[in-house]
N, C-alpha and C. Protein backbone atom coordinates (compact mmCIF):
# COMPACT_ATOMS: atom_id res chain seq x y z
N UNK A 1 4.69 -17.10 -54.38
CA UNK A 1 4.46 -16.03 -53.42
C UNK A 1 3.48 -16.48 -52.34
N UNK A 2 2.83 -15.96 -51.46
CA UNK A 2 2.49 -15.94 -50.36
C UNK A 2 1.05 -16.52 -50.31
N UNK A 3 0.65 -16.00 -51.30
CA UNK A 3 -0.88 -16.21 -52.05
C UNK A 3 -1.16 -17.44 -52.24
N UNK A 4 0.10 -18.39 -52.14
CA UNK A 4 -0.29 -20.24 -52.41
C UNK A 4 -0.16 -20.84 -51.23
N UNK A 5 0.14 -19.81 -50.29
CA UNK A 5 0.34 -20.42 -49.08
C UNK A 5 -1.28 -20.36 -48.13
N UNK A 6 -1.81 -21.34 -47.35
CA UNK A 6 -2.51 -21.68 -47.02
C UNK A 6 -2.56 -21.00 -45.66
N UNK A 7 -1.73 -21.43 -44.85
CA UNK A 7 -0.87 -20.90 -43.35
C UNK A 7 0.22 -20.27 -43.37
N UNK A 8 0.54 -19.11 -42.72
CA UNK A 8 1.86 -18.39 -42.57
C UNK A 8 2.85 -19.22 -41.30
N UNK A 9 3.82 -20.38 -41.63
CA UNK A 9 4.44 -20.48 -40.45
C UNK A 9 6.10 -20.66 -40.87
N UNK A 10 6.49 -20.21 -39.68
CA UNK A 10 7.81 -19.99 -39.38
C UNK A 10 8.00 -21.21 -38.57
N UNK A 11 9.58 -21.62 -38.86
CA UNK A 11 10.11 -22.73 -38.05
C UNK A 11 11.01 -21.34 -36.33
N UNK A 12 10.91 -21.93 -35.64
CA UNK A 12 11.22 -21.31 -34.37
C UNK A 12 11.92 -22.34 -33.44
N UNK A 13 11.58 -21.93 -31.76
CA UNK A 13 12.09 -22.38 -30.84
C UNK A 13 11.96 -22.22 -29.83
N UNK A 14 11.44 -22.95 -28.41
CA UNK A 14 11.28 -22.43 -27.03
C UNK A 14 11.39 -23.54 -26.16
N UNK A 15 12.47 -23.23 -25.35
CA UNK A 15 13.18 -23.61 -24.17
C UNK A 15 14.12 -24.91 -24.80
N UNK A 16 14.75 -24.87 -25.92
CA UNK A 16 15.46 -26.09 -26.78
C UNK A 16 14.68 -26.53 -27.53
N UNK A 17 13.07 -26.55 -27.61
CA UNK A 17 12.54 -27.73 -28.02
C UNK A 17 11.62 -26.65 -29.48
N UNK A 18 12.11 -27.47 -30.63
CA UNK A 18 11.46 -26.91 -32.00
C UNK A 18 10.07 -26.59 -31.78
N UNK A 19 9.43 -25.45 -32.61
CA UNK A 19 8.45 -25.13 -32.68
C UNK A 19 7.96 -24.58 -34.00
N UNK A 20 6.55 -24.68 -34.39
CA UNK A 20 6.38 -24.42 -35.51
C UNK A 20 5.59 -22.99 -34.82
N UNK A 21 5.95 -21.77 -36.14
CA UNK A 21 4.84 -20.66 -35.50
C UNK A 21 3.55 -20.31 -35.97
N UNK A 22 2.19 -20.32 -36.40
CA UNK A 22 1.77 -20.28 -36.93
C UNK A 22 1.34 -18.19 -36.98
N UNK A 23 1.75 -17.69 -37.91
CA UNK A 23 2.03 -15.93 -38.23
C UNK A 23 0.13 -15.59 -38.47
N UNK A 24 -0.52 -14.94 -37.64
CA UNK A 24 -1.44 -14.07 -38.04
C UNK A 24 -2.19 -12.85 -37.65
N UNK A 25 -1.86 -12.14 -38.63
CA UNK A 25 -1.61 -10.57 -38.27
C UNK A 25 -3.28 -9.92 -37.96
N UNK A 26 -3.95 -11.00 -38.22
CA UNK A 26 -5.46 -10.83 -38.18
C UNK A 26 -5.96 -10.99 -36.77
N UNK A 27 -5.05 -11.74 -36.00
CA UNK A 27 -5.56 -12.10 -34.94
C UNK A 27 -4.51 -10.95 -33.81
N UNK A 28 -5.44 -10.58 -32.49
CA UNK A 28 -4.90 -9.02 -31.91
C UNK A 28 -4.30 -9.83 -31.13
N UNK A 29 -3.88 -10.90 -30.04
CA UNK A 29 -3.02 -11.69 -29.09
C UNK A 29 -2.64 -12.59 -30.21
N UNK A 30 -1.12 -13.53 -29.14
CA UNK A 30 -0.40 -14.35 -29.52
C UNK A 30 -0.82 -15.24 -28.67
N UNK A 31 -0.59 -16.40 -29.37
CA UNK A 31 -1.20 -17.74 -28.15
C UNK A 31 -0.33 -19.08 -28.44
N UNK A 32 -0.11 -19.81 -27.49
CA UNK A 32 0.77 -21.27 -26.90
C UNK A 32 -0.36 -22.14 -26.86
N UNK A 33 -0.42 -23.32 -27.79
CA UNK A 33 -1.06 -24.06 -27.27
C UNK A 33 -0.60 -25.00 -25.41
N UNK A 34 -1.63 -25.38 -25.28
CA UNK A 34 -1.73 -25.67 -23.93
C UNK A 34 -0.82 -27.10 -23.27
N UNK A 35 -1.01 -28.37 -25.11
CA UNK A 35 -0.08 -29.41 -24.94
C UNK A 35 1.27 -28.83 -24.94
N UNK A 36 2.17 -27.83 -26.08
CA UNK A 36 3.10 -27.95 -25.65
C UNK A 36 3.72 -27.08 -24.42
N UNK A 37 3.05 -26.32 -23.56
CA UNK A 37 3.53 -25.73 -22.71
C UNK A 37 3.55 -26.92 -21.32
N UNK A 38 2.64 -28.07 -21.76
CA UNK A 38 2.87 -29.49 -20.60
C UNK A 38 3.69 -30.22 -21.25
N UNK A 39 4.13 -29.77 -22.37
CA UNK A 39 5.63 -30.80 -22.91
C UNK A 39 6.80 -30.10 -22.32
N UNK A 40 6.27 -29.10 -22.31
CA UNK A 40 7.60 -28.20 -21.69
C UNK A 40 7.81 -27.74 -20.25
N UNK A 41 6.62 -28.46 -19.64
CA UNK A 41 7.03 -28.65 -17.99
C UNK A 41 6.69 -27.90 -17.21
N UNK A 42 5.95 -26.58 -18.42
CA UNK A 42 6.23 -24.86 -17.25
C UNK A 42 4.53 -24.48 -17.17
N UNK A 43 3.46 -25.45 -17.04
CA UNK A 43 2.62 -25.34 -16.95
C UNK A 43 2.24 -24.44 -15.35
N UNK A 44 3.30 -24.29 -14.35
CA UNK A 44 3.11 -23.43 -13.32
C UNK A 44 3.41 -22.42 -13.45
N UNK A 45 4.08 -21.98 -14.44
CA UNK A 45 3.79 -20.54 -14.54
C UNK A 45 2.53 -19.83 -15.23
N UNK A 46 1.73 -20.62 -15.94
CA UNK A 46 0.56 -19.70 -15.93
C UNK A 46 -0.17 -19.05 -15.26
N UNK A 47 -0.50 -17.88 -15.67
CA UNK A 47 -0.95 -16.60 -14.72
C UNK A 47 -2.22 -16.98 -15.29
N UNK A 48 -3.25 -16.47 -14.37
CA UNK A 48 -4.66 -16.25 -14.44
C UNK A 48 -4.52 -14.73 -15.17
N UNK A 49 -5.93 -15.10 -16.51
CA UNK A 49 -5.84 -14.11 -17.44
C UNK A 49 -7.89 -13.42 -17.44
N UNK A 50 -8.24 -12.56 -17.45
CA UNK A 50 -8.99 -12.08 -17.46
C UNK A 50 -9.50 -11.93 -18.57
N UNK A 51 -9.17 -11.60 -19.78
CA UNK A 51 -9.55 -11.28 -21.52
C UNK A 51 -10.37 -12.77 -21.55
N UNK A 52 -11.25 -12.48 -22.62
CA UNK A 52 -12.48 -13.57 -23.29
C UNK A 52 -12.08 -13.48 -25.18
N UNK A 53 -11.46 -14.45 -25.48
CA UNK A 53 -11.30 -14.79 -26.65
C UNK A 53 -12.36 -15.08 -27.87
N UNK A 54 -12.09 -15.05 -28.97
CA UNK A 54 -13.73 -14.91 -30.17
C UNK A 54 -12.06 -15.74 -31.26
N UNK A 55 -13.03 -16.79 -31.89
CA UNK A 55 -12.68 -17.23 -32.61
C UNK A 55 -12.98 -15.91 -34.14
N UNK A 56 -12.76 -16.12 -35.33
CA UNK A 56 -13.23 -15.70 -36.47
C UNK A 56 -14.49 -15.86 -37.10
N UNK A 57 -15.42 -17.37 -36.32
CA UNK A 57 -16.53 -17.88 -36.32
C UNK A 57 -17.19 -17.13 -35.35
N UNK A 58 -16.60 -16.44 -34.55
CA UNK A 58 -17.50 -15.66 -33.30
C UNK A 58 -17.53 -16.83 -31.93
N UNK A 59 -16.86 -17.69 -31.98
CA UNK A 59 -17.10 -18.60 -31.17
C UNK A 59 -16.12 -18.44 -29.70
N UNK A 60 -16.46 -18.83 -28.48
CA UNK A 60 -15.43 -18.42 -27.58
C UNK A 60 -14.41 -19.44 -27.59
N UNK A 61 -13.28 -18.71 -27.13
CA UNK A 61 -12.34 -20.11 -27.08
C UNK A 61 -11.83 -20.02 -25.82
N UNK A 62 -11.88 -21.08 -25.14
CA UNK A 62 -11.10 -21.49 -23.52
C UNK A 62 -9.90 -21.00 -23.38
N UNK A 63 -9.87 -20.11 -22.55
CA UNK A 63 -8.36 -19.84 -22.10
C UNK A 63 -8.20 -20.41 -20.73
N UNK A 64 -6.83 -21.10 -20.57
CA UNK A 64 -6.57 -21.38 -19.43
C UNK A 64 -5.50 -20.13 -18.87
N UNK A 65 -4.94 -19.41 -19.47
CA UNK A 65 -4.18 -18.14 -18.07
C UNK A 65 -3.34 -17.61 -19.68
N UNK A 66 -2.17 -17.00 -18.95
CA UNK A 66 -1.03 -16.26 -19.72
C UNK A 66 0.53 -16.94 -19.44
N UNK A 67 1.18 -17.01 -20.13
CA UNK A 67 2.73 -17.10 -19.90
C UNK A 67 3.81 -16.28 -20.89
N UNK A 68 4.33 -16.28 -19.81
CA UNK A 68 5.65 -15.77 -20.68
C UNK A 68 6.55 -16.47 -20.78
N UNK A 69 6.64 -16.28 -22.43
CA UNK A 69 8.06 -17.40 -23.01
C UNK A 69 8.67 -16.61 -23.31
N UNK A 70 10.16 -17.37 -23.88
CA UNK A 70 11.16 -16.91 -24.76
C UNK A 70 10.87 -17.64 -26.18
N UNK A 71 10.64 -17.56 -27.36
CA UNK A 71 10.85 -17.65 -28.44
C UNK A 71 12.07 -17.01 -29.32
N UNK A 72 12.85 -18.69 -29.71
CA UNK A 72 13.62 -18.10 -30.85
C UNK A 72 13.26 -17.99 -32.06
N UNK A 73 13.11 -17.14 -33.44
CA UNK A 73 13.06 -17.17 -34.74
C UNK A 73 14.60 -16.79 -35.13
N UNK A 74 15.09 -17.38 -36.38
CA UNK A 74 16.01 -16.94 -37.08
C UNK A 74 17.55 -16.06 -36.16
N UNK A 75 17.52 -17.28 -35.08
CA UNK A 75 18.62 -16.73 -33.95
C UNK A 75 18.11 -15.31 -33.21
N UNK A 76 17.10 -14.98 -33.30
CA UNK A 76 16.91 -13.44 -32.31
C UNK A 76 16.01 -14.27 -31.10
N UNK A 77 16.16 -13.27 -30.16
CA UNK A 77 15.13 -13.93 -29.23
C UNK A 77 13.95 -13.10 -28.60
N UNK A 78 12.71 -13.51 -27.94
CA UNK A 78 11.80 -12.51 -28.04
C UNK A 78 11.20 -13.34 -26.40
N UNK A 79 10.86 -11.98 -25.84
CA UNK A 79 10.44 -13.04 -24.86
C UNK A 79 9.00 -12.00 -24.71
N UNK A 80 7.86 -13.26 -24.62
CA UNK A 80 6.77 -12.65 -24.99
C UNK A 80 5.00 -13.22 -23.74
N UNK A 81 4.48 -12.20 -23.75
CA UNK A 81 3.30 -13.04 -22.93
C UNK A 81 2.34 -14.37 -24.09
N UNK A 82 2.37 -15.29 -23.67
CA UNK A 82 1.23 -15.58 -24.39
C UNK A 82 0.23 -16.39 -24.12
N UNK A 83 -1.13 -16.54 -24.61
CA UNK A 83 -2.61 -17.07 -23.98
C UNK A 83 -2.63 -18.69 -24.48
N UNK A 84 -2.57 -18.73 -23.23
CA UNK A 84 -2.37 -20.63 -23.56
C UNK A 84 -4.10 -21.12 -23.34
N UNK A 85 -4.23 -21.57 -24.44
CA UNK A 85 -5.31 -22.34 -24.96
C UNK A 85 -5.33 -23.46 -25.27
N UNK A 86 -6.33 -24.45 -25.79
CA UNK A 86 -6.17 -25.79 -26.32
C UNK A 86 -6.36 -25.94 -27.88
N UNK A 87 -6.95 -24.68 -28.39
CA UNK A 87 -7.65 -24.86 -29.44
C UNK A 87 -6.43 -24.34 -30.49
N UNK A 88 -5.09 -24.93 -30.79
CA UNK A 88 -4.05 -24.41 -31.81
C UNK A 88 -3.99 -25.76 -32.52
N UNK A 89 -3.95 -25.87 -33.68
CA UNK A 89 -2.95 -26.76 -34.81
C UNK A 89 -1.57 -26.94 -34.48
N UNK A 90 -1.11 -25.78 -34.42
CA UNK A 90 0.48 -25.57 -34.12
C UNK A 90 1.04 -25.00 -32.59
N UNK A 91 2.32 -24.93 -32.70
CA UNK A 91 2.65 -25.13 -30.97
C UNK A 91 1.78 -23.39 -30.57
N UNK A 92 2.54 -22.14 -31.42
CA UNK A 92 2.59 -21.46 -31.53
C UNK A 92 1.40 -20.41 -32.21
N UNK A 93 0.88 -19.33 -31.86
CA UNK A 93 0.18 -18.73 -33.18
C UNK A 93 0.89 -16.74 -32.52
N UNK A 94 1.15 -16.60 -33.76
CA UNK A 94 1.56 -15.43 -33.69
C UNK A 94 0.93 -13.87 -33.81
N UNK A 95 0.72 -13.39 -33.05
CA UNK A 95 -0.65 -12.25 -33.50
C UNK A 95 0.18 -10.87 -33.98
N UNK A 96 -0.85 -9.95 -34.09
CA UNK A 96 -0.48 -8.75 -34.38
C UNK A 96 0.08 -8.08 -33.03
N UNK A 97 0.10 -8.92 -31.39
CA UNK A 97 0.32 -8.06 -30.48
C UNK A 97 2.26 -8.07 -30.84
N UNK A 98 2.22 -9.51 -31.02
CA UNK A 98 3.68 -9.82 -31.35
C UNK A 98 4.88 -9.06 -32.46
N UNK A 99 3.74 -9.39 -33.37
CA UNK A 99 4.72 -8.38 -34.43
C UNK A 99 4.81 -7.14 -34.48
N UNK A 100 3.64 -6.62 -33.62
CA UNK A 100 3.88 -4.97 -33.55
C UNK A 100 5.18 -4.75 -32.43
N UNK A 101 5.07 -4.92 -31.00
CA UNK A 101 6.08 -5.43 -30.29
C UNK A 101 7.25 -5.29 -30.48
N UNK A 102 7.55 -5.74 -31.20
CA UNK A 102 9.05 -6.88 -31.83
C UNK A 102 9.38 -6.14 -33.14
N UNK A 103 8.40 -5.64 -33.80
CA UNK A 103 8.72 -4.86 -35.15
C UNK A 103 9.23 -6.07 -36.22
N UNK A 104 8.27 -7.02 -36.34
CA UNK A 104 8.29 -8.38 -37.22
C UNK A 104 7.33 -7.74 -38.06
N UNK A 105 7.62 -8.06 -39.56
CA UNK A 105 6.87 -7.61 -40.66
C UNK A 105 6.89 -9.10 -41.63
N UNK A 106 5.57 -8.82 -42.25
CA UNK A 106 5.55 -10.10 -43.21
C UNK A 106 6.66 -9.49 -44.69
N UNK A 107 7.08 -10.41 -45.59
CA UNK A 107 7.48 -10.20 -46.77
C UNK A 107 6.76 -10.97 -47.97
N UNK A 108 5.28 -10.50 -48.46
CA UNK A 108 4.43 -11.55 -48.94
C UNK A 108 5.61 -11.86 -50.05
N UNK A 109 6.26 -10.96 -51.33
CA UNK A 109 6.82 -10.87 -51.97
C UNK A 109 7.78 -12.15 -52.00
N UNK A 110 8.59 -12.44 -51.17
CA UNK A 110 9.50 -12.81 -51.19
C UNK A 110 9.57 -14.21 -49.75
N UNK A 111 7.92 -14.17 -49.34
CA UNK A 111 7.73 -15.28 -48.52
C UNK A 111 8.69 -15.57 -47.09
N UNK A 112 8.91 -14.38 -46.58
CA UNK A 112 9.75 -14.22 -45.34
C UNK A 112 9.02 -13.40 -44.14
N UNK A 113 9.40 -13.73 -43.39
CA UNK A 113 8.83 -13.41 -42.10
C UNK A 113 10.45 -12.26 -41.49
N UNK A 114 10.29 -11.08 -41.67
CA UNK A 114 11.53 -9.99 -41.34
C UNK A 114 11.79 -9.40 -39.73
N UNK A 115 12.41 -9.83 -39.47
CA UNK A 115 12.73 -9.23 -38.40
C UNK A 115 13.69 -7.53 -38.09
N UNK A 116 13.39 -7.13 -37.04
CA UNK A 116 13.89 -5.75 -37.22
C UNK A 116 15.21 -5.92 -37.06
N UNK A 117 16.18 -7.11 -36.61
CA UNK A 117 17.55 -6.57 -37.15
C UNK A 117 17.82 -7.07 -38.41
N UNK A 118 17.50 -6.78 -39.48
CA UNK A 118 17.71 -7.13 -41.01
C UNK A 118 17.57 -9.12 -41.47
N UNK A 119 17.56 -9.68 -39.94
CA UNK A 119 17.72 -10.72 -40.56
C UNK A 119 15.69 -11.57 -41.11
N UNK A 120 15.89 -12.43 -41.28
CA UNK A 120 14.44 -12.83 -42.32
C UNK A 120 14.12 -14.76 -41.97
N UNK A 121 13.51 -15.16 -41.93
CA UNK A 121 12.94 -16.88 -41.53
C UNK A 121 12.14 -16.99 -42.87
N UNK A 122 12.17 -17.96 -43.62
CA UNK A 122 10.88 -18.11 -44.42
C UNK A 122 9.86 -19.11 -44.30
N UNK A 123 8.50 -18.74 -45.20
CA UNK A 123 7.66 -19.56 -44.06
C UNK A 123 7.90 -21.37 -45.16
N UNK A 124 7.51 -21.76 -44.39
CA UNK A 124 7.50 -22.97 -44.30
C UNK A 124 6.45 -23.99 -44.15
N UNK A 125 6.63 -25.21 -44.17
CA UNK A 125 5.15 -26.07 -44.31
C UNK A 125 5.42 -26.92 -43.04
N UNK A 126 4.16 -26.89 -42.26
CA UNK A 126 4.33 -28.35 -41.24
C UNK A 126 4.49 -29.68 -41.77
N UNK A 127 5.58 -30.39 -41.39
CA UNK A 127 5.66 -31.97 -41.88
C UNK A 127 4.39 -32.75 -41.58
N UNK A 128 3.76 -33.51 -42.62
CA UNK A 128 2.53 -33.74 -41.88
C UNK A 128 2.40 -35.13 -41.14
């Protein structure tokens, strides 16, 4: 169950190119790290963003602006703002703005990440 899991992530997708998501419902925005949005070319669309970020340590974290992507999970597609920073592990981190949004629910039970048309992703481990 869910409880051995360390990180909540989903395997995904944006603009062709794989992405890992990292799911946390603790955190109130969704955020892009900053390398892969310069792997993905669309570093001009970031918008200048006004909000001041707090780590869990209380610490600030650098935002460079906002974008909006498309993310695929489990064939649906979501197209979403998100705060591109430097400070991610993974391409992706998924907040509570997202899953409320989108109506994405965790399944600790059964280790799936649910989406509101019935279909489900399960989480998964980054290759290391």
């Amino acid at each position: 169950n869910a409880v051995n899991w360390k990180h909540i992530l989903v395997a995904g997708s944006c603009r062709g190119v794989a992405a890992y998501l990292f799911v946390d419902s603790g955190s109130a925005v969704s955020i892009v790290s900053t390398s892969f949005v310069k792997g993905l070319g669309v570093e001009s669309g970031i918008r200048p963003c006004g909000m001041t970020l707090k780590s869990f340590s209380q610490d600030t974290i650098q935002i460079r602006g906002e974008l909006e992507l498309q993310v695929i999970v489990a064939g649906s597609k979501f197209v979403h703002s998100f705060v591109v920073t430097d400070l991610l592990d993974t391409e992706f981190l998924i907040g509570d703005d997202f899953l409320r949004s989108n109506r994405v629910t965790l399944d600790y039970n059964k280790c799936r990440l649910m989406l509101k048309n019935g279909d489900s992703v399960p989480f998964t481990e980054k290759p290391e």
